[in-house]
PDB file of N, CA and C in Angstrom:
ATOM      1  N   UNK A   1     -15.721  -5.855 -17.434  1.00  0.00           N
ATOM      2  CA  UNK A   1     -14.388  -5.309 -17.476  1.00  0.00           C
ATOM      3  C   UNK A   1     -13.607  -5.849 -16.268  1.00  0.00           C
ATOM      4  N   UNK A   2     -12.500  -6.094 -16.613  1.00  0.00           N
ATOM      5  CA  UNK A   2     -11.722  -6.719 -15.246  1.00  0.00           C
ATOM      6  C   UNK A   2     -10.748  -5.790 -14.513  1.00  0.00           C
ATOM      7  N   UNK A   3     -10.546  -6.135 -13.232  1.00  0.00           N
ATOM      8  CA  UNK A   3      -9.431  -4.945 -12.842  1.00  0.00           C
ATOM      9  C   UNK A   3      -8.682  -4.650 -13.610  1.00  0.00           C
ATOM     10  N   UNK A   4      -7.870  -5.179 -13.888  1.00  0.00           N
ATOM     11  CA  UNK A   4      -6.967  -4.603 -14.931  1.00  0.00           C
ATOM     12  C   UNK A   4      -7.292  -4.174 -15.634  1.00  0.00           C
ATOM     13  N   UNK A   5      -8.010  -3.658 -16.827  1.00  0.00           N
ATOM     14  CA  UNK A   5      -8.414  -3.369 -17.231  1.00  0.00           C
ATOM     15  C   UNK A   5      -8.941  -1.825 -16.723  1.00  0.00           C
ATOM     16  N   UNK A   6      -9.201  -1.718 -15.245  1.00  0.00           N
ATOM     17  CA  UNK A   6      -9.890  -0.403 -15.080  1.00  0.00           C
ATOM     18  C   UNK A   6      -8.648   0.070 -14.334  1.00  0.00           C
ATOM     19  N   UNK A   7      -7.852  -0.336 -14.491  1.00  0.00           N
ATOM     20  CA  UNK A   7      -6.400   0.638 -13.584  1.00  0.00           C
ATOM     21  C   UNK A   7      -5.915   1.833 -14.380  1.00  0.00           C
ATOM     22  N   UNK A   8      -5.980   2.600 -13.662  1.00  0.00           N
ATOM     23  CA  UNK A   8      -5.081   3.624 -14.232  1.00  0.00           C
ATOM     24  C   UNK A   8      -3.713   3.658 -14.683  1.00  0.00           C
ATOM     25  N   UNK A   9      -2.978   2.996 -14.272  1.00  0.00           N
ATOM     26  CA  UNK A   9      -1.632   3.051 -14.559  1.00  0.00           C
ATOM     27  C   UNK A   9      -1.142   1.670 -14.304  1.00  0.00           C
ATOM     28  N   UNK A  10      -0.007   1.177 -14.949  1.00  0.00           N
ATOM     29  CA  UNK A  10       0.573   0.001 -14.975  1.00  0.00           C
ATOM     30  C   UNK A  10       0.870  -0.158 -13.863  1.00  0.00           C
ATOM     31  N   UNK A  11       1.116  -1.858 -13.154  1.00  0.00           N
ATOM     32  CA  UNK A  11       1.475  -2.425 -11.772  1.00  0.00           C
ATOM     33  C   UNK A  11       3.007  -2.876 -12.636  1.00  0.00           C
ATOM     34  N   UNK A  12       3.527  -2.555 -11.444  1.00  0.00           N
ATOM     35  CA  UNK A  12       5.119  -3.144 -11.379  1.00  0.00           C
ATOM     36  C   UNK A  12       5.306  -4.701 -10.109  1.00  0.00           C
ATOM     37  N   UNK A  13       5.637  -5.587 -10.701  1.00  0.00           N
ATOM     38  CA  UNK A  13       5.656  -6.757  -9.966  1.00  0.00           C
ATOM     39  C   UNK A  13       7.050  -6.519  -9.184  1.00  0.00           C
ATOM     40  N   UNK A  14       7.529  -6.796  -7.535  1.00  0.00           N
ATOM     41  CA  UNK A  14       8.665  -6.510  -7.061  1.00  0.00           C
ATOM     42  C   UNK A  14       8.295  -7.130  -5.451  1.00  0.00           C
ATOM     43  N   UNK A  15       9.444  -7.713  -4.603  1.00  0.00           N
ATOM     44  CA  UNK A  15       9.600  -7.432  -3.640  1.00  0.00           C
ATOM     45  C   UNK A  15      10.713  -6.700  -2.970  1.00  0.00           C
ATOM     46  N   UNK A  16       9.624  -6.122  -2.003  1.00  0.00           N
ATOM     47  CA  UNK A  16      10.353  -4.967  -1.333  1.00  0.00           C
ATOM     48  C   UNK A  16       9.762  -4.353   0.084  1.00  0.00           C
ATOM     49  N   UNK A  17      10.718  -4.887   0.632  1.00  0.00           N
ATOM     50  CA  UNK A  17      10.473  -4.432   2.439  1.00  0.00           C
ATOM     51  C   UNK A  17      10.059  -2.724   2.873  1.00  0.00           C
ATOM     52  N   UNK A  18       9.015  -2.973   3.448  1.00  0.00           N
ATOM     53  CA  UNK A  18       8.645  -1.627   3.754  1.00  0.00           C
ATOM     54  C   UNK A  18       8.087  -1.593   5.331  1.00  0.00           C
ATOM     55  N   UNK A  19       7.425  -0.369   5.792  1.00  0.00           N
ATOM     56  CA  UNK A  19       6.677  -0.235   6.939  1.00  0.00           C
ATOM     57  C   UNK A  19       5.486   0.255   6.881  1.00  0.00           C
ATOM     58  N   UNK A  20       4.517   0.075   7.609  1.00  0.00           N
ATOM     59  CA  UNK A  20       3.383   0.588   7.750  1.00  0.00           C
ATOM     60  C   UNK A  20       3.203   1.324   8.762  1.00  0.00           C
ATOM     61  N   UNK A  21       2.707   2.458   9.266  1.00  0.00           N
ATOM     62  CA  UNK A  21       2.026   3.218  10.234  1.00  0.00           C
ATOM     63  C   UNK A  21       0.936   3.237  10.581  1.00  0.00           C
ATOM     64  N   UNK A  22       0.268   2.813  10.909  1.00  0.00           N
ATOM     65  CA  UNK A  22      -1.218   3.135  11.266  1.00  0.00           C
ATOM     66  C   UNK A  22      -1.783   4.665  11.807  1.00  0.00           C
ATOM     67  N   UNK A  23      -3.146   5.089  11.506  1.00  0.00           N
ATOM     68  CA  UNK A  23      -2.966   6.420  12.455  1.00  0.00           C
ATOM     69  C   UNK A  23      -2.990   6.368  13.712  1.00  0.00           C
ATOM     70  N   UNK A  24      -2.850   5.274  14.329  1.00  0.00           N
ATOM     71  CA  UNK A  24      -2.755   5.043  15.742  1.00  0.00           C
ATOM     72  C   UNK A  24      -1.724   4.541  16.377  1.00  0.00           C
ATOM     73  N   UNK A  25      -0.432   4.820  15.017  1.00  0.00           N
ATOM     74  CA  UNK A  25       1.152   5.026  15.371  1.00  0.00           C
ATOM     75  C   UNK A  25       1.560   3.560  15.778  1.00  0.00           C
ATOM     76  N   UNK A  26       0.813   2.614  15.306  1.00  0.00           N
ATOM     77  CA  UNK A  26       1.257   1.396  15.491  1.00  0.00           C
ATOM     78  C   UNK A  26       2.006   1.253  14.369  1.00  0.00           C
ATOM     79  N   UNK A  27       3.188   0.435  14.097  1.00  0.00           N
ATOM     80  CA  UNK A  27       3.807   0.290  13.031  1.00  0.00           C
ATOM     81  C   UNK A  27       4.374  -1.172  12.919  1.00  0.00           C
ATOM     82  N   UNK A  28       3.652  -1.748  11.249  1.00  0.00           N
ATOM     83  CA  UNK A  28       4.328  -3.108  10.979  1.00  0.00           C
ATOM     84  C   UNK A  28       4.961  -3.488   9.720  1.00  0.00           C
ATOM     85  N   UNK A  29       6.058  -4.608   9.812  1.00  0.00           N
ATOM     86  CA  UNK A  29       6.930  -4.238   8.615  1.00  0.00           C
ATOM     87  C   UNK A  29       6.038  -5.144   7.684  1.00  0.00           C
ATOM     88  N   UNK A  30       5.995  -4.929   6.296  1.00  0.00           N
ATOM     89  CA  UNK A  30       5.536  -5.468   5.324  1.00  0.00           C
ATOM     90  C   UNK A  30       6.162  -5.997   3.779  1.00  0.00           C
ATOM     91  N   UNK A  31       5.716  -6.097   2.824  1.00  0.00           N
ATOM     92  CA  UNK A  31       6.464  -6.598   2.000  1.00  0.00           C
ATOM     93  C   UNK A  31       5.788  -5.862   0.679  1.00  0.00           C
ATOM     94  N   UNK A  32       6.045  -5.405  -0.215  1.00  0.00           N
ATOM     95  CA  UNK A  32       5.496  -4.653  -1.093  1.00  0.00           C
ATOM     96  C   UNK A  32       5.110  -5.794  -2.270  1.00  0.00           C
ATOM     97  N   UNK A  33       4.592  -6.310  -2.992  1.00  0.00           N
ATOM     98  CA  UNK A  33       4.285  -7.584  -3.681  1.00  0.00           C
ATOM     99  C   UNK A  33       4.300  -6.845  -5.413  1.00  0.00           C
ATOM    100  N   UNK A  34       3.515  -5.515  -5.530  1.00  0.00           N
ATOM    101  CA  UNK A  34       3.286  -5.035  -6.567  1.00  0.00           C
ATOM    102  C   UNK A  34       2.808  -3.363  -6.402  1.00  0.00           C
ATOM    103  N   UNK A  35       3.497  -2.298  -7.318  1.00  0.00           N
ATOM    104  CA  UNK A  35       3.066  -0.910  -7.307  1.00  0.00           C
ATOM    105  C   UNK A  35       2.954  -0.190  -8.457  1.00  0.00           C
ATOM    106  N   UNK A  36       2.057   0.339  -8.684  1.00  0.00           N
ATOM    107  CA  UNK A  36       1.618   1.693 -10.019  1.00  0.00           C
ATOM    108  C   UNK A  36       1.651   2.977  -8.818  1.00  0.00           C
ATOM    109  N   UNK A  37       1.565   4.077  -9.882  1.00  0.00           N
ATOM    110  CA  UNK A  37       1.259   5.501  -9.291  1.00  0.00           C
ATOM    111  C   UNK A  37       0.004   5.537  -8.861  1.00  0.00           C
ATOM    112  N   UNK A  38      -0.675   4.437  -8.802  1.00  0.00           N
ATOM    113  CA  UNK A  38      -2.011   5.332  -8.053  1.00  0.00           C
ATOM    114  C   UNK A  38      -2.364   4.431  -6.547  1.00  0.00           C
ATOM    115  N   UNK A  39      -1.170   3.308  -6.439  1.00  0.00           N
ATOM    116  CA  UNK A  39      -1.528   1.969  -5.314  1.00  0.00           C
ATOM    117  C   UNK A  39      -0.475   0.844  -5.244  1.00  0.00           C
ATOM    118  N   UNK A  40      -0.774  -0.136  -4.235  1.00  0.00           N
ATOM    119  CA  UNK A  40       0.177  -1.018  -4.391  1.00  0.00           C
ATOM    120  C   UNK A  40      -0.485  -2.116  -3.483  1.00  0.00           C
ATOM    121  N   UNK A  41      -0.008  -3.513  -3.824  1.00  0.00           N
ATOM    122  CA  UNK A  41      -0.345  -4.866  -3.122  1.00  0.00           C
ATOM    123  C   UNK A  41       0.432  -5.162  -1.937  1.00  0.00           C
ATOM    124  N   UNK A  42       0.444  -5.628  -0.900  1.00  0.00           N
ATOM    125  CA  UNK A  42       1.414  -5.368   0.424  1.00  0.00           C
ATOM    126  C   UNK A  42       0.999  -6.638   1.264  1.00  0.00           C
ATOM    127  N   UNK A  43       1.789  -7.513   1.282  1.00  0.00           N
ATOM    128  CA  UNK A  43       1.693  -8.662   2.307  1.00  0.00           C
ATOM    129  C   UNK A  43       2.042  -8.229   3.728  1.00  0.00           C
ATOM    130  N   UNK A  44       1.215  -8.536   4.758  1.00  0.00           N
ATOM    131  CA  UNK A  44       1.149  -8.196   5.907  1.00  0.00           C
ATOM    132  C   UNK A  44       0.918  -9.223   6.371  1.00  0.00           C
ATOM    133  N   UNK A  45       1.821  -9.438   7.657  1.00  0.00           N
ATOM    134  CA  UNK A  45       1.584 -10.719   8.986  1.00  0.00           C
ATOM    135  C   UNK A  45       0.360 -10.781   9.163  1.00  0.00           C
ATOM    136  N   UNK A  46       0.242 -12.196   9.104  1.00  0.00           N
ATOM    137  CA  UNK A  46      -1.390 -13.294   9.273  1.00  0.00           C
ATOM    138  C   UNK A  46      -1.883 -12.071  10.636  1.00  0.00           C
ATOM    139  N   UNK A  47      -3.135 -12.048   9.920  1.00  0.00           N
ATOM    140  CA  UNK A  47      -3.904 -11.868  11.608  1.00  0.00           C
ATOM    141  C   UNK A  47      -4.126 -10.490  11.498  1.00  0.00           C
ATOM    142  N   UNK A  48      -3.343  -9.473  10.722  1.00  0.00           N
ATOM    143  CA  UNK A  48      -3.322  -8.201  11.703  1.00  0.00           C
ATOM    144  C   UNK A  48      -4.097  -7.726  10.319  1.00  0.00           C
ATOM    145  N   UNK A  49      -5.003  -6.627  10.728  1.00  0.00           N
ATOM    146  CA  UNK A  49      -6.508  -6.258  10.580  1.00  0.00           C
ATOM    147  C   UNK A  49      -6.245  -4.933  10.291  1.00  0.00           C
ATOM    148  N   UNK A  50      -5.804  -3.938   9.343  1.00  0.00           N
ATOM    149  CA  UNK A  50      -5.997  -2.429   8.990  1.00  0.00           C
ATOM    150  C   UNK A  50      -6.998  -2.207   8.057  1.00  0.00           C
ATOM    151  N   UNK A  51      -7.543  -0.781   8.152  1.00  0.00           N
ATOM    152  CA  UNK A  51      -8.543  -0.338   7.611  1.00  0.00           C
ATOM    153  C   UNK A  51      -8.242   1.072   7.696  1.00  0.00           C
ATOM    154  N   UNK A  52      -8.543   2.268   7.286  1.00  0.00           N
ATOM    155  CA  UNK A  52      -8.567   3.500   6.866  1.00  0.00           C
ATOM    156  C   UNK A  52      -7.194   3.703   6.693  1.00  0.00           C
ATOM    157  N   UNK A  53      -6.705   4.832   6.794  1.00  0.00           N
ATOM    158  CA  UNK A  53      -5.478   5.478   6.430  1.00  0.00           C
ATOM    159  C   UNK A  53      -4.611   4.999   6.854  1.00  0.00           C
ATOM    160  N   UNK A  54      -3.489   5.006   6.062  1.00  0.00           N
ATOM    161  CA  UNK A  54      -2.221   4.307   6.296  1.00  0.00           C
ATOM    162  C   UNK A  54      -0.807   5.384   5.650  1.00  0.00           C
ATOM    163  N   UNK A  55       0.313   4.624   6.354  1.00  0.00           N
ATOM    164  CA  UNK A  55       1.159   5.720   6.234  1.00  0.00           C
ATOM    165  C   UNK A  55       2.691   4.087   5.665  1.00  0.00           C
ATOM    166  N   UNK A  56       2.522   4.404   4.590  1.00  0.00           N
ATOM    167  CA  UNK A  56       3.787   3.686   3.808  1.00  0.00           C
ATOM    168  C   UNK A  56       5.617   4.323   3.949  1.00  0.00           C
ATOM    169  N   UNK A  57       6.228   3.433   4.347  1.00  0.00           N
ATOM    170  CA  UNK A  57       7.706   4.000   4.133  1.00  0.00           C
ATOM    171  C   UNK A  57       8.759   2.783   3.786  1.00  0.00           C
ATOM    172  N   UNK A  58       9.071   2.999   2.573  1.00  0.00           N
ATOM    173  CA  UNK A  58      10.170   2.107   2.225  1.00  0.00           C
ATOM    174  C   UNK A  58      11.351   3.221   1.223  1.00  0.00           C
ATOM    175  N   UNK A  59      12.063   2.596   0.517  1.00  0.00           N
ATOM    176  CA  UNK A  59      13.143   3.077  -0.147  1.00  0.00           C
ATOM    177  C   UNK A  59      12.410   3.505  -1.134  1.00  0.00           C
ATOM    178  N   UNK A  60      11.475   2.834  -1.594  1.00  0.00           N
ATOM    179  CA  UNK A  60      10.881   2.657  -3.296  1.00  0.00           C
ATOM    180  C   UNK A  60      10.149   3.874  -3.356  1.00  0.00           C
ATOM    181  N   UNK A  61       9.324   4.029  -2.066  1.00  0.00           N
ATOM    182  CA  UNK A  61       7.995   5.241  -2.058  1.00  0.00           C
ATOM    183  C   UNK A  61       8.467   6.390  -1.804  1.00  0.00           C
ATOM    184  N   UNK A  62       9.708   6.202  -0.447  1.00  0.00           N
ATOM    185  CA  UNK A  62      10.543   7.606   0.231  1.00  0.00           C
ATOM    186  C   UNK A  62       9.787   7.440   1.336  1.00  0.00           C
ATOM    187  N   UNK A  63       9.748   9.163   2.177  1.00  0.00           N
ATOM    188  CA  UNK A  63       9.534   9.051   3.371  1.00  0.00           C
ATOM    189  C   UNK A  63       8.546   8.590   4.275  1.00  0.00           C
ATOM    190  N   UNK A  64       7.212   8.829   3.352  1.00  0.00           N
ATOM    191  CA  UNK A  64       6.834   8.521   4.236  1.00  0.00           C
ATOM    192  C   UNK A  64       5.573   8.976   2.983  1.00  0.00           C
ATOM    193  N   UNK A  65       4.394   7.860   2.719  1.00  0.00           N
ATOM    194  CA  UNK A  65       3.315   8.068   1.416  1.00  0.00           C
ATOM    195  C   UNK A  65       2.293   7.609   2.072  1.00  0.00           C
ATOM    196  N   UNK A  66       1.040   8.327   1.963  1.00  0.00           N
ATOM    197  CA  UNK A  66      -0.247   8.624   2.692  1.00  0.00           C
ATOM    198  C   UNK A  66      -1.240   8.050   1.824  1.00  0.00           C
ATOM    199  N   UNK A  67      -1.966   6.556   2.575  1.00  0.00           N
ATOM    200  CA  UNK A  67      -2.128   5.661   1.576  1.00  0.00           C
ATOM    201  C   UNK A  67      -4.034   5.369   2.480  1.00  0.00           C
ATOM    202  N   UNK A  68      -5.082   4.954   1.177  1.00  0.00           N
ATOM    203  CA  UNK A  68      -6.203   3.845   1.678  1.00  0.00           C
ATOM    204  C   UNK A  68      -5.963   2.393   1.651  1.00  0.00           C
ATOM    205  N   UNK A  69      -6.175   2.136   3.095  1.00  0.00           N
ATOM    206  CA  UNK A  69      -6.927   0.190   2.973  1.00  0.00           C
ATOM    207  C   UNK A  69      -7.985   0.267   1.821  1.00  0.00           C
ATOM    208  N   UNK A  70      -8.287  -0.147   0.829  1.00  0.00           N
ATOM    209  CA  UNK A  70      -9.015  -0.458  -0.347  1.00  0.00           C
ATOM    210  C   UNK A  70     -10.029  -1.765   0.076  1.00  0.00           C
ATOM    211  N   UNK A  71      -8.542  -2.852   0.187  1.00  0.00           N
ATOM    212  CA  UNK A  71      -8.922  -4.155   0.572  1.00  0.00           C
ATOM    213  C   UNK A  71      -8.476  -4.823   1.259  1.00  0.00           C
ATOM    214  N   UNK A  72      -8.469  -6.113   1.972  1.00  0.00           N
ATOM    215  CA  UNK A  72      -7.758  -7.011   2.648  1.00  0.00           C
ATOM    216  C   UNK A  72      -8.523  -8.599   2.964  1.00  0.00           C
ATOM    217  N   UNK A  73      -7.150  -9.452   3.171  1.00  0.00           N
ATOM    218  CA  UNK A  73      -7.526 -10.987   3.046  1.00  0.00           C
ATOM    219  C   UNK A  73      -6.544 -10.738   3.961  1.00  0.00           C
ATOM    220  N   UNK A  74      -6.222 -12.770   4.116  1.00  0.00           N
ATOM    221  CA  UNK A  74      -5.404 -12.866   5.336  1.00  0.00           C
ATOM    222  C   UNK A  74      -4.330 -12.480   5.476  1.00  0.00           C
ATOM    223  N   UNK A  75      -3.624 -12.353   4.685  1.00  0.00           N
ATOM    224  CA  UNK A  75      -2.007 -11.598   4.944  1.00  0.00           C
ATOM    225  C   UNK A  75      -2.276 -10.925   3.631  1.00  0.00           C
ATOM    226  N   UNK A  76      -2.982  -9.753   3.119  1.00  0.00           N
ATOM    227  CA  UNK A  76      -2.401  -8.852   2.072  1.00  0.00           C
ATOM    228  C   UNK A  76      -3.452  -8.041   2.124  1.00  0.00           C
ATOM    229  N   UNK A  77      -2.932  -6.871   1.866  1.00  0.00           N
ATOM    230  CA  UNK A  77      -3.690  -5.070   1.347  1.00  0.00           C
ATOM    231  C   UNK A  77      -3.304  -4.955   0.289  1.00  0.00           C
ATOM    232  N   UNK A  78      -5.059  -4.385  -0.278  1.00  0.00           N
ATOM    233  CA  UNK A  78      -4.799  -3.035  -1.502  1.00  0.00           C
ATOM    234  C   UNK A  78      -4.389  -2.019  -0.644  1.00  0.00           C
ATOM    235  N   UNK A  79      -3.830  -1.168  -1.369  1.00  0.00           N
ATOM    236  CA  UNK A  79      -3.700   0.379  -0.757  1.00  0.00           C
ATOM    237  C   UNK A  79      -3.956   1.342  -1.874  1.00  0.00           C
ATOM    238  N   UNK A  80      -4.985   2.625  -1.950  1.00  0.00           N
ATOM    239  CA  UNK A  80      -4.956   3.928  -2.815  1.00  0.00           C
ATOM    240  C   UNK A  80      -3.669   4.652  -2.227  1.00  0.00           C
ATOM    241  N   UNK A  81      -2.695   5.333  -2.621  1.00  0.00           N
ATOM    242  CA  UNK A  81      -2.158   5.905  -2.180  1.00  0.00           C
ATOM    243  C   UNK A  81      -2.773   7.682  -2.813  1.00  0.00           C
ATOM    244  N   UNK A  82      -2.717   8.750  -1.793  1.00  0.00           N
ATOM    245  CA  UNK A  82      -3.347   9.975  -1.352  1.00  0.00           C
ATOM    246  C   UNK A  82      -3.090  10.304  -2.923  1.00  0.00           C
ATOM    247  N   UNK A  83      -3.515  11.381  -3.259  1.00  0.00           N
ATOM    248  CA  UNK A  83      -2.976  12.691  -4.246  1.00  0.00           C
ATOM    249  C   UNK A  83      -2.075  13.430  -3.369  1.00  0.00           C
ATOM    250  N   UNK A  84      -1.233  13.610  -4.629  1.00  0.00           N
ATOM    251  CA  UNK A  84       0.263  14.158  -3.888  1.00  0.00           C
ATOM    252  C   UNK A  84      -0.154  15.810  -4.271  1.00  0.00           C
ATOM    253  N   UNK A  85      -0.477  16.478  -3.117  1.00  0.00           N
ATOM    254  CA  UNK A  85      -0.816  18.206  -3.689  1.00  0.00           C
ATOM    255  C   UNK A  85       0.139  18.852  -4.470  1.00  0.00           C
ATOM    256  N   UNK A  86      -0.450  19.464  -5.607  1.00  0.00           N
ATOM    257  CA  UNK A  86       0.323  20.154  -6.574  1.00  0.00           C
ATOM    258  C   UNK A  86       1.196  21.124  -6.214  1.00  0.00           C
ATOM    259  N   UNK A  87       2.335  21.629  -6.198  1.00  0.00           N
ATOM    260  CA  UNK A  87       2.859  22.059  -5.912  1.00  0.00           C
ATOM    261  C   UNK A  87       4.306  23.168  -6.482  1.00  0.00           C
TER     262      UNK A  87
END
């Protein structure tokens, strides 16, 4: 079975400028490449190295969306983004 195939929800192809947070309040701007409701693809400047939780903010997501490093290569992340608590 191929990724696609095991996604939950459709990817939307787009660019779109965003930011990243780290939990260690470092913050870098990024580029959004592709997003579904459950994640999204994110080009990030050569070199720089995230892993656990991440904190997304662009126009597209809103204020501020509580996301996993999944994966990473030289300039790009998967991201899970959190469950949004029911409410």
């Amino acid at each position: 079975m191929t990724t696609s195939q095991t996604r939950r929800s459709e990817r939307r192809r787009l660019v779109e400028t965003a930011k990243i947070r780290t939990s260690s309040g470092v913050t870098y701007s990024c580029i959004i490449r592709d997003i579904s409701d459950g994640g999204a693809k994110l080009r990030v400047p050569a070199g720089v190295e995230l892993a656990g939780e991440i904190r997304l903010t662009s126009a597209l997501t809103g204020p501020e969306r509580v996301a996993q490093v999944m994966w990473q290569d030289h300039t790009s992340i998967g991201i899970a983004f959190a469950k949004l608590a029911a409410g």
